[in-house]
Protein backbone atom coordinates (compact mmCIF):
# COMPACT_ATOMS: atom_id res chain seq x y z
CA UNK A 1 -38.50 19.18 115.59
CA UNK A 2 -39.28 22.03 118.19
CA UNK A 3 -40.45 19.97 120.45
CA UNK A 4 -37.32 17.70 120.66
CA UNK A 5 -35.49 21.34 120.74
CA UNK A 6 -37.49 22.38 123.72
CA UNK A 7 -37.05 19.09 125.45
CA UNK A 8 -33.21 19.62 124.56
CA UNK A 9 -33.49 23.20 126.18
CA UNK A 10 -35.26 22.13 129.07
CA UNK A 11 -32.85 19.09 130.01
CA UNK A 12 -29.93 21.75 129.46
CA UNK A 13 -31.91 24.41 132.02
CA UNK A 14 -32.48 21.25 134.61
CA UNK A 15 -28.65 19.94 134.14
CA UNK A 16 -27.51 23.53 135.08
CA UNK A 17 -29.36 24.42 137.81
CA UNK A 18 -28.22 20.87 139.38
CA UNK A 19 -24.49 22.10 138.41
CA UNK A 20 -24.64 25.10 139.93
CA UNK A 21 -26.64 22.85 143.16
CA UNK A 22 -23.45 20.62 143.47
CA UNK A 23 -21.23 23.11 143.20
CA UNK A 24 -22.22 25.17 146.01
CA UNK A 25 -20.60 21.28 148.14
CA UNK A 26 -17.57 20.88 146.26
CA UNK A 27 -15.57 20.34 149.75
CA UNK A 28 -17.04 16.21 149.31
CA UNK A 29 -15.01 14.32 146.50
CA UNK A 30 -18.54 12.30 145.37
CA UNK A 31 -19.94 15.80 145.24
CA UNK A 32 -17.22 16.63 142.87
CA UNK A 33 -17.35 13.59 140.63
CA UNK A 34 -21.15 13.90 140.05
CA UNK A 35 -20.83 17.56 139.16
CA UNK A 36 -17.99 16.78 136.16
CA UNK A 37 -20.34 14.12 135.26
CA UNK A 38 -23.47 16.69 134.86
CA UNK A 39 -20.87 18.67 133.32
CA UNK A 40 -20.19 16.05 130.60
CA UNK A 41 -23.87 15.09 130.43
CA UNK A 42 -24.41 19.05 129.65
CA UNK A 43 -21.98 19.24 127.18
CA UNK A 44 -23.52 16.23 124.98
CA UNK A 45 -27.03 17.64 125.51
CA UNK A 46 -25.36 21.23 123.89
CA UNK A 47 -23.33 18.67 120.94
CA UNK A 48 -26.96 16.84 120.34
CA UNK A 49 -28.94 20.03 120.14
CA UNK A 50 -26.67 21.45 118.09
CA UNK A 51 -26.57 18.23 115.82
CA UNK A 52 -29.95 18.07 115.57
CA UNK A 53 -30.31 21.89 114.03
CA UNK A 54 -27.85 21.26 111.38
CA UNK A 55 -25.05 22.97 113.54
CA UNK A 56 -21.91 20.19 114.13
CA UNK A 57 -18.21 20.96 114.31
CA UNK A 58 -17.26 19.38 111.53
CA UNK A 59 -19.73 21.90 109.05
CA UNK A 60 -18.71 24.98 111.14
CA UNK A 61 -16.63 27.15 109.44
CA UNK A 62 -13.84 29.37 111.07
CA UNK A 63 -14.72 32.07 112.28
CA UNK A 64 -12.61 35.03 109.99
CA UNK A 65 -10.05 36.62 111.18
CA UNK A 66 -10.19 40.79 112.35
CA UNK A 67 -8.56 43.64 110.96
CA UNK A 68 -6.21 43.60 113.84
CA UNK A 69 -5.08 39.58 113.94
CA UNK A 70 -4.98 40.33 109.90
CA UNK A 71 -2.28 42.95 110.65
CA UNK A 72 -0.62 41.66 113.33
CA UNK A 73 -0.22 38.46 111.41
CA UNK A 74 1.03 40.38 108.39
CA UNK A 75 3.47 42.26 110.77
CA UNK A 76 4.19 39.35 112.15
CA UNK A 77 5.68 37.91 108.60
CA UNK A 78 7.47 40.93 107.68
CA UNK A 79 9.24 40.54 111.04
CA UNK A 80 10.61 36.81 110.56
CA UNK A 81 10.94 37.56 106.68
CA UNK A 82 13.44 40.58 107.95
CA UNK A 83 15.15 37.82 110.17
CA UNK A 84 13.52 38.62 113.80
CA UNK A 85 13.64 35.42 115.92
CA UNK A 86 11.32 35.59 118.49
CA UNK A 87 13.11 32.92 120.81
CA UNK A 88 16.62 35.41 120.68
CA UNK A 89 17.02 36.95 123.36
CA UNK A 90 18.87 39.97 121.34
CA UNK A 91 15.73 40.73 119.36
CA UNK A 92 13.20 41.11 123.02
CA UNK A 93 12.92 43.88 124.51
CA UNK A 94 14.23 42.20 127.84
């Protein structure tokens, strides 16, 4: 299992250094193509790795909210509840 992770790692240090290669010629349109391809390529290696330690999108939980997005949500509802429409323009401070 750490072997296939260290394989994983190593393909993912390879495909990024040959990113970061093409990039520096993004003026030629092939150039271009081939890096969004390495880019997609990248991305699986990252989903397969991640699959293959137990980590996958559809187990991943949200991450919880802060203090401030709690309040500012909560603020947020007393607002509308009190009748403030964000899309008025009488209630902006325009």
């Amino acid at each position: 299992m750490e072997e296939k992770l260290a394989q994983v790692e190593s393909e993912n240090r390879q495909l990024k250094r040959e990113i970061h290669r093409l990039e520096g010629r993004l003026d030629d349109k092939t150039t271009q193509l081939a890096a969004m391809k390495m880019k997609k390529d990248l991305a699986a290696a990252r989903k397969k790795k991640n699959t293959e330690l137990g980590r996958n999108d559809e187990t991943r939980l949200p991450r919880p909210f802060t203090d401030a997005e709690t309040r500012m949500h909560l603020i947020g509802v007393q607002l509308r509840e009190a009748g403030w429409d964000p899309e008025d323009p009488e209630c902006t401070n325009e």
